[in-house]
C-alpha atoms as a PDB file:
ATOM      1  CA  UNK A   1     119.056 164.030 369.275  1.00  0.00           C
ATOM      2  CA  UNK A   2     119.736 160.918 367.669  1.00  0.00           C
ATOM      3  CA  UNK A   3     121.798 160.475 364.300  1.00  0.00           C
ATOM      4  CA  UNK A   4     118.433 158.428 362.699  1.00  0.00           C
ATOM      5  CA  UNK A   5     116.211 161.865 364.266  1.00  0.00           C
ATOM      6  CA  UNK A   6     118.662 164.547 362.560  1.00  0.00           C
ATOM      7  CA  UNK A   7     118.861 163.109 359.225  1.00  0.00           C
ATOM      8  CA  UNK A   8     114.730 162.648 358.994  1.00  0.00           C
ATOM      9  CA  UNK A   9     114.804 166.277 360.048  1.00  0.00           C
ATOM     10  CA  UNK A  10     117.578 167.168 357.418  1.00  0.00           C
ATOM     11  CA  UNK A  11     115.384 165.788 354.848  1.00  0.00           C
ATOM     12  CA  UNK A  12     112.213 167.696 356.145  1.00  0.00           C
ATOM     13  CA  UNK A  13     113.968 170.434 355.567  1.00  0.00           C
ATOM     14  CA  UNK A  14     115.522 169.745 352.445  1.00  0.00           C
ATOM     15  CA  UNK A  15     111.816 168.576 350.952  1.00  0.00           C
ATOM     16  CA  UNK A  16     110.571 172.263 352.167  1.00  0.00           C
ATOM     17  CA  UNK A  17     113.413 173.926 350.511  1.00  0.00           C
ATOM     18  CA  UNK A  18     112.678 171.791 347.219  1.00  0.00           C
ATOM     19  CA  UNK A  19     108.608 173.102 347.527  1.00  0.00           C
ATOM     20  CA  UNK A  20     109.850 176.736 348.112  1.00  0.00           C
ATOM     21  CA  UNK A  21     112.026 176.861 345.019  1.00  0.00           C
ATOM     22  CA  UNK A  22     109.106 174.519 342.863  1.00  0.00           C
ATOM     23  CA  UNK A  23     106.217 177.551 343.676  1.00  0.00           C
ATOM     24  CA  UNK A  24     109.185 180.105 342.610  1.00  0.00           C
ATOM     25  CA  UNK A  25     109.584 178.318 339.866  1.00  0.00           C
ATOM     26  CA  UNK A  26     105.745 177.791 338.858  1.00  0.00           C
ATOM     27  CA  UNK A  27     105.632 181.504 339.715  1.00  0.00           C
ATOM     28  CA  UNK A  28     108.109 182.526 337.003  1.00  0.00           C
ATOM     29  CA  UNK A  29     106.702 180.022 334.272  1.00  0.00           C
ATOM     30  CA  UNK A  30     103.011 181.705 334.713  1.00  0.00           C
ATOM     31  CA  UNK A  31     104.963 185.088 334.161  1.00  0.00           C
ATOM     32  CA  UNK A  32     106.280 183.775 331.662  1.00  0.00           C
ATOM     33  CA  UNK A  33     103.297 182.692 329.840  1.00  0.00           C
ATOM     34  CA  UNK A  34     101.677 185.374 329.834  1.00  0.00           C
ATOM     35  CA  UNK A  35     104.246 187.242 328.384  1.00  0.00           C
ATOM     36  CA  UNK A  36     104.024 184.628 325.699  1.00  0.00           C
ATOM     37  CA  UNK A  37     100.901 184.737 325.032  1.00  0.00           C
ATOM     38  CA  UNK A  38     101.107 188.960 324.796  1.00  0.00           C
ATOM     39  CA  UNK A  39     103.605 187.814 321.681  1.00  0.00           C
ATOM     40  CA  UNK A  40     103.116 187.846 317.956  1.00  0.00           C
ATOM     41  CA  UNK A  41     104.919 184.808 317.008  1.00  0.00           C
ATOM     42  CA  UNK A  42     106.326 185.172 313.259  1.00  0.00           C
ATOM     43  CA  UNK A  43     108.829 182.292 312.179  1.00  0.00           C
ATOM     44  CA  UNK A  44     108.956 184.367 308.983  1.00  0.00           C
ATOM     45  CA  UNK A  45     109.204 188.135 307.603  1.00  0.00           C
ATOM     46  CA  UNK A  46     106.027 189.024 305.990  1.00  0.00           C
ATOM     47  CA  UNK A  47     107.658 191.628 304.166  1.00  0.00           C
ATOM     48  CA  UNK A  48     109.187 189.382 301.932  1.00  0.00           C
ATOM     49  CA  UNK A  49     108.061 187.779 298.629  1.00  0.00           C
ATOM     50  CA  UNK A  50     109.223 184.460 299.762  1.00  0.00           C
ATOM     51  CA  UNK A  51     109.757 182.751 303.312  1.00  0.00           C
ATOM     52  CA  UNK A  52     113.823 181.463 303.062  1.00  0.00           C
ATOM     53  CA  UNK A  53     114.743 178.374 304.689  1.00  0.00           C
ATOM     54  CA  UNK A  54     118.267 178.415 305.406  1.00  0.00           C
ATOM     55  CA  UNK A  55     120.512 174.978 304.695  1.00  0.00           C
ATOM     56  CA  UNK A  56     123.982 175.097 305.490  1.00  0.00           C
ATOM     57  CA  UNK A  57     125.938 171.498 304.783  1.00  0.00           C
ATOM     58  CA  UNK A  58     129.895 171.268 306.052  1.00  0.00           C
ATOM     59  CA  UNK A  59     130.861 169.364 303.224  1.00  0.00           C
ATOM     60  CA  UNK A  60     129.032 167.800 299.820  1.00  0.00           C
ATOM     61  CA  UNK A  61     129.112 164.238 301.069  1.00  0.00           C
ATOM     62  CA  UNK A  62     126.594 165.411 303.658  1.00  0.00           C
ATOM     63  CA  UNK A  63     124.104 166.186 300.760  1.00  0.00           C
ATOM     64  CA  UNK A  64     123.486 162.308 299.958  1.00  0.00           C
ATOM     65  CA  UNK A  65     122.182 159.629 302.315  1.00  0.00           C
ATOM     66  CA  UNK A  66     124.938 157.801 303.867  1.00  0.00           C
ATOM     67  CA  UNK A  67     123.431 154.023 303.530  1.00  0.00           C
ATOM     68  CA  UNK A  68     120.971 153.146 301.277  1.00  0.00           C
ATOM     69  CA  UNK A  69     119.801 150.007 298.479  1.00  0.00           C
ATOM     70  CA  UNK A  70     119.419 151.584 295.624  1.00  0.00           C
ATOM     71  CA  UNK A  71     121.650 152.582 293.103  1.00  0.00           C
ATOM     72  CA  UNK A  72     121.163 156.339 292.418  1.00  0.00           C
ATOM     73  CA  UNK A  73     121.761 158.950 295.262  1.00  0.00           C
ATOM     74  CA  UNK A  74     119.264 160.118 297.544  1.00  0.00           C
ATOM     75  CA  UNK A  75     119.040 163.160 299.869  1.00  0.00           C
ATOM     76  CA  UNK A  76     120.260 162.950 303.318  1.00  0.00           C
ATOM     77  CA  UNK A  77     117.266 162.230 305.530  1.00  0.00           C
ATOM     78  CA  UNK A  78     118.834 164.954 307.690  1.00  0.00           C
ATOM     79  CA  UNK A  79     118.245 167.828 305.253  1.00  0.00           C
ATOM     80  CA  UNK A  80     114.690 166.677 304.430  1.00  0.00           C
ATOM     81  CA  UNK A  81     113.899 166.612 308.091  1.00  0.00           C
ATOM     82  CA  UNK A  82     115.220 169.983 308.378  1.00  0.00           C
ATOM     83  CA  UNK A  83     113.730 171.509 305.928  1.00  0.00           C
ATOM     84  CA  UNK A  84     109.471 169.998 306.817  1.00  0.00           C
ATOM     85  CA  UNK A  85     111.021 171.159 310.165  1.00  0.00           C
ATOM     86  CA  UNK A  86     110.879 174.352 309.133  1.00  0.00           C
ATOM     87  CA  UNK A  87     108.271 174.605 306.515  1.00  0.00           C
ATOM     88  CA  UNK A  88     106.000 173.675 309.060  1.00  0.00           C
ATOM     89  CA  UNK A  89     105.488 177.373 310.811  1.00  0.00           C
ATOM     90  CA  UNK A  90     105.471 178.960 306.830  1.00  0.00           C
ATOM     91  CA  UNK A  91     101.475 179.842 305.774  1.00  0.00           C
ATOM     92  CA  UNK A  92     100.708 177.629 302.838  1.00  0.00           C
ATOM     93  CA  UNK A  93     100.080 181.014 300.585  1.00  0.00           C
ATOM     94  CA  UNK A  94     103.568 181.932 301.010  1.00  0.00           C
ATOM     95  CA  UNK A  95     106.364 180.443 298.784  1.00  0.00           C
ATOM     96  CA  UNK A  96     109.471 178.857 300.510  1.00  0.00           C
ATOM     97  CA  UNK A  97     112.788 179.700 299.060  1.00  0.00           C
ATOM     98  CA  UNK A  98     115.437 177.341 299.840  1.00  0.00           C
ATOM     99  CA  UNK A  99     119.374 179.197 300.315  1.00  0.00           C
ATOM    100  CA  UNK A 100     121.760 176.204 300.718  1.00  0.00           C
ATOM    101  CA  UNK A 101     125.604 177.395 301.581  1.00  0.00           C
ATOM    102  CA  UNK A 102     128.829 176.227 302.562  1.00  0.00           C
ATOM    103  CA  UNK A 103     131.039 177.507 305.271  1.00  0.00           C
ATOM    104  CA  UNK A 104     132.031 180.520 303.784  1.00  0.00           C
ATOM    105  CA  UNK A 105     131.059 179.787 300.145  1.00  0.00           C
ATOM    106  CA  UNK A 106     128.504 179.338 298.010  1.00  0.00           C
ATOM    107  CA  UNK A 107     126.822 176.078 296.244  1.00  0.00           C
ATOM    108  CA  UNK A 108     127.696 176.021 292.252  1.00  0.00           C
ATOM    109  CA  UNK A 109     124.505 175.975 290.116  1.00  0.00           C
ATOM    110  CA  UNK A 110     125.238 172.224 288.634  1.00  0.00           C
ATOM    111  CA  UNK A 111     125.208 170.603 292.544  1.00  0.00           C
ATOM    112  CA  UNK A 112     121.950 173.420 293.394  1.00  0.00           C
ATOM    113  CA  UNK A 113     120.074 171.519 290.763  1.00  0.00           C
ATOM    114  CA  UNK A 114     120.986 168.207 291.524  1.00  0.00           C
ATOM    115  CA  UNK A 115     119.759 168.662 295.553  1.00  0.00           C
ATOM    116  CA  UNK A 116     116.728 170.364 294.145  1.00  0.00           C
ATOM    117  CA  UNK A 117     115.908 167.154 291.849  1.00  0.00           C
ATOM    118  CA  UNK A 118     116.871 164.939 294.601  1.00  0.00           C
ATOM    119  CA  UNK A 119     114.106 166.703 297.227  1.00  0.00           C
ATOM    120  CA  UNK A 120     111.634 166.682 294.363  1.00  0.00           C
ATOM    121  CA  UNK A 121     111.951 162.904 294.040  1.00  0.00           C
ATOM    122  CA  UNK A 122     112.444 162.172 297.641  1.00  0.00           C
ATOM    123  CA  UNK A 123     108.938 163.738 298.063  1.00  0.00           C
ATOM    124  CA  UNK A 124     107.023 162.275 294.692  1.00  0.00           C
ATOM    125  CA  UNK A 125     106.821 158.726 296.614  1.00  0.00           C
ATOM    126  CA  UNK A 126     104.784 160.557 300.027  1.00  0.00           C
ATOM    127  CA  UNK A 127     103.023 162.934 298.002  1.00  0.00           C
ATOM    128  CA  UNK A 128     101.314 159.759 295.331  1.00  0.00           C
ATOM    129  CA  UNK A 129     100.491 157.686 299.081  1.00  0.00           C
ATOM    130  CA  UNK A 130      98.723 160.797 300.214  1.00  0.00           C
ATOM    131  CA  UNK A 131      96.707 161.458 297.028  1.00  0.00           C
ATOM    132  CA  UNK A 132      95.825 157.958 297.229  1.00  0.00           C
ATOM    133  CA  UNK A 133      94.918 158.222 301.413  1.00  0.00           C
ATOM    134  CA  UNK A 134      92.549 160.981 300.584  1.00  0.00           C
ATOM    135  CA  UNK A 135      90.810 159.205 297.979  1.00  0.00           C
ATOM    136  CA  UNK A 136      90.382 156.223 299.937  1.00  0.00           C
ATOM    137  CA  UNK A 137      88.964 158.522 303.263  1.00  0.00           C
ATOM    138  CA  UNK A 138      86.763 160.112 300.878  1.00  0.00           C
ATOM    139  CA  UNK A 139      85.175 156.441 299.245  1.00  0.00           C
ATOM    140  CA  UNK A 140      85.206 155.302 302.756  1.00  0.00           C
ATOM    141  CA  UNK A 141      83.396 158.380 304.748  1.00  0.00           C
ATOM    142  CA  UNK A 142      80.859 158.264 301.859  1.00  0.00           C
ATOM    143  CA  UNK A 143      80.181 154.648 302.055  1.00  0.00           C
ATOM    144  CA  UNK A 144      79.941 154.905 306.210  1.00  0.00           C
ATOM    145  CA  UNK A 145      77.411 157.902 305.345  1.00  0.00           C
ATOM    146  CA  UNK A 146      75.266 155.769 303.123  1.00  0.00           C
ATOM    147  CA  UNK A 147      75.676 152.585 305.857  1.00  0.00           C
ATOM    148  CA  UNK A 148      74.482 155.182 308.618  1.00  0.00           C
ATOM    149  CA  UNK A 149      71.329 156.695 306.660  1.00  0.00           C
ATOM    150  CA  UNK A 150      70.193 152.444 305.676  1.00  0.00           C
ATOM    151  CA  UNK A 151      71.060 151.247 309.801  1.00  0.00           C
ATOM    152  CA  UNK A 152      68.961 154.659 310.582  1.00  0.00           C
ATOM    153  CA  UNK A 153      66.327 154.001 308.048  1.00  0.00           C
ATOM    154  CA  UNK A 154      66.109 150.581 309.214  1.00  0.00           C
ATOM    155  CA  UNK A 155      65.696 151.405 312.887  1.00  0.00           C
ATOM    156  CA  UNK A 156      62.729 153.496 311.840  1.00  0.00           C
ATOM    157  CA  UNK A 157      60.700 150.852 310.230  1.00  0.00           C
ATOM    158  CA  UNK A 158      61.704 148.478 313.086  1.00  0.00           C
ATOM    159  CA  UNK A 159      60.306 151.246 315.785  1.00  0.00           C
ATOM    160  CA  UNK A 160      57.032 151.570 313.518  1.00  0.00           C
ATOM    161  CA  UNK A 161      56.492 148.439 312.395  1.00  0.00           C
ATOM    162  CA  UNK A 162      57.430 145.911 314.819  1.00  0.00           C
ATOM    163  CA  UNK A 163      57.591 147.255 318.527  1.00  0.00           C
ATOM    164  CA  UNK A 164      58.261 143.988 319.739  1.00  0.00           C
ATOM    165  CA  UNK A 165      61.622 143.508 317.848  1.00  0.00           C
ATOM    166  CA  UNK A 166      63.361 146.340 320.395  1.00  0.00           C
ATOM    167  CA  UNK A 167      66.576 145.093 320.488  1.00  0.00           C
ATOM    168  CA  UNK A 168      67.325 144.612 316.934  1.00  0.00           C
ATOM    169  CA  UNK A 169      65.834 148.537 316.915  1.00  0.00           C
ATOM    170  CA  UNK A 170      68.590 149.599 319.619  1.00  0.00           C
ATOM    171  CA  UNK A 171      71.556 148.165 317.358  1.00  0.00           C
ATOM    172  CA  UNK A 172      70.338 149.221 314.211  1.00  0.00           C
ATOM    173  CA  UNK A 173      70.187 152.822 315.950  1.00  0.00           C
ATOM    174  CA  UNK A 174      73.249 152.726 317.752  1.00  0.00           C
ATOM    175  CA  UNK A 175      75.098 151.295 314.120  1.00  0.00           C
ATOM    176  CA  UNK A 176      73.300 154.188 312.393  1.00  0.00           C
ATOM    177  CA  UNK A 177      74.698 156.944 314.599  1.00  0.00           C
ATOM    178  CA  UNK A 178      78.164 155.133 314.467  1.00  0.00           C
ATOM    179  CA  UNK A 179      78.780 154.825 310.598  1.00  0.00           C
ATOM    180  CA  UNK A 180      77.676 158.781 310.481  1.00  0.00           C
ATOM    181  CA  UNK A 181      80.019 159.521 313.394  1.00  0.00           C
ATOM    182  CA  UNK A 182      82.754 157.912 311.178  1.00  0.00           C
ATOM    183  CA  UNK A 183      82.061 159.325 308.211  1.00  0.00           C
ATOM    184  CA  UNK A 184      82.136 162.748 309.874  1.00  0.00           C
ATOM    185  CA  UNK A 185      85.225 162.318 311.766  1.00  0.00           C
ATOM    186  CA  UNK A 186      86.787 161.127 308.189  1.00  0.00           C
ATOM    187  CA  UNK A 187      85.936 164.368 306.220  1.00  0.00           C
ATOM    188  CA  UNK A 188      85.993 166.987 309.295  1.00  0.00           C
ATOM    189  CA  UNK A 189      89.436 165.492 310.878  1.00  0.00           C
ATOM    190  CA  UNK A 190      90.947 162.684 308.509  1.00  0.00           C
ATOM    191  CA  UNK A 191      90.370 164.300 305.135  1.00  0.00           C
ATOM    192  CA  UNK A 192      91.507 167.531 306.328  1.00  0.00           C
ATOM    193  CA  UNK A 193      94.930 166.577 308.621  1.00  0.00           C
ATOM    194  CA  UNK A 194      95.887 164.460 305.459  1.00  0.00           C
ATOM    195  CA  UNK A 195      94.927 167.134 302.808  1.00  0.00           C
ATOM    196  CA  UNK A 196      97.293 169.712 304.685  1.00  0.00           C
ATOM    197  CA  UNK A 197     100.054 167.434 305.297  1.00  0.00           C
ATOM    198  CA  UNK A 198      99.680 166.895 301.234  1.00  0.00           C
ATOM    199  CA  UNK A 199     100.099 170.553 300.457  1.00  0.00           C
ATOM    200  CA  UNK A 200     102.728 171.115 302.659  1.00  0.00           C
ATOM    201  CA  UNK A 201     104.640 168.702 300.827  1.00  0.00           C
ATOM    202  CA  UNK A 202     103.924 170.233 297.901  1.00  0.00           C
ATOM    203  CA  UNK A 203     105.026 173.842 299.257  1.00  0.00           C
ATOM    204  CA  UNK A 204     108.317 172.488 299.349  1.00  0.00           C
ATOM    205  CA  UNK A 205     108.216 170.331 296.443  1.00  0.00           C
ATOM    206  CA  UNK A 206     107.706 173.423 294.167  1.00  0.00           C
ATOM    207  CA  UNK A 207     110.324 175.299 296.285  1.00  0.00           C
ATOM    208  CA  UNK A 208     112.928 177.565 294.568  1.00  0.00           C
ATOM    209  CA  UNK A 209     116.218 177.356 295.011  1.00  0.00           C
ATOM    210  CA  UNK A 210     119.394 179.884 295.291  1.00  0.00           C
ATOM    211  CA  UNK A 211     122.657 179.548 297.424  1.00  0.00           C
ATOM    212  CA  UNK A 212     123.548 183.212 299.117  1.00  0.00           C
ATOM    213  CA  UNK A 213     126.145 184.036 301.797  1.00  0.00           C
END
């Protein structure tokens, strides 16, 4: 057999042994999703009064953002992503409760407050451009309601009134069914992906505090 022959039948074989251990594979994850599924999933106790996020920072520096323009401090970008990280799987009706620690020690009350204030205003900023993103949804899906029910209104008198004008009838109809489509997908999707990204802001805005080993 010839050297070019062997290695195209290496690789045959190498392909099948590949496809074998892919359906094992694929046979496992389906297993394994149904196992899942079989799972109640808690990322919190429900026993308890609050849902704790635990922080743990090596040193103090890594409280503060490392780089920034202004003048005062502000939180670490880190420890905000951490903690929406988490919030994220916590029910809005239950209260978050924040435990930040040291290696071994605890955070004095003084340096507890100041991270607390420093979260607060971090999220004050995202929380005003939200309140003013579901105002503006709200003026705008009303306004593309109102546009929909004159194009519709419109298309009617066109249909009774003058058959012969049938294309200007078609886009008046087709506009009319658009500006409602909008305005629904602002206050069934829009209005409500924005209004829950708002509160859960505001879950950990109003967040308590404590620092226990």
């Amino acid at each position: 057999m010839k050297p070019d022959e062997i290695k195209e039948l290496h690789q045959k074989e190498v392909e099948k042994t590949r496809e074998k251990q892919l359906d094992q594979q694929i046979s496992k994850f389906k297993k394994a999703d149904k196992e899942v599924l079989k799972i109640k999933y808690e990322e919190y106790d429900e026993e308890e009064d609050y849902a704790v996020i635990d922080l743990e920072i090596s040193q103090e520096s890594d409280i503060y953002q490392k780089f920034t323009m202004l003048s005062r401090r502000r939180i670490s970008q880190e420890i905000m992503n951490h903690l929406e990280e988490y919030a994220k799987y916590v029910p809005l009706y239950k209260p978050l409760l924040i435990n930040i620690t040291m290696p071994n020690q605890t955070i004095a009350p003084d340096m507890l407050q100041t991270i607390e204030l420093m979260v607060e205003r971090s999220l004050i900023k995202r929380i005003i451009d939200l309140t003013v993103t579901i105002k503006q949804i709200k003026i705008l899906s009303t306004l593309m309601v109102l546009f929909g029910l004159t194009a519709m209104m419109i298309s009617i008198l066109l249909s009774e009134r003058y058959l012969n004008i049938f294309i200007f009838n078609e886009v008046f109809s087709i506009a009319s069914w658009v500006f409602i489509w909008k305005s629904v997908e602002g206050f069934l999707f829009d209005l409500r992906k924005t209004t829950e990204q708002k509160y859960k802001l505001l879950q950990i805005y109003s967040a308590d505090y404590v620092s226990k080993l």
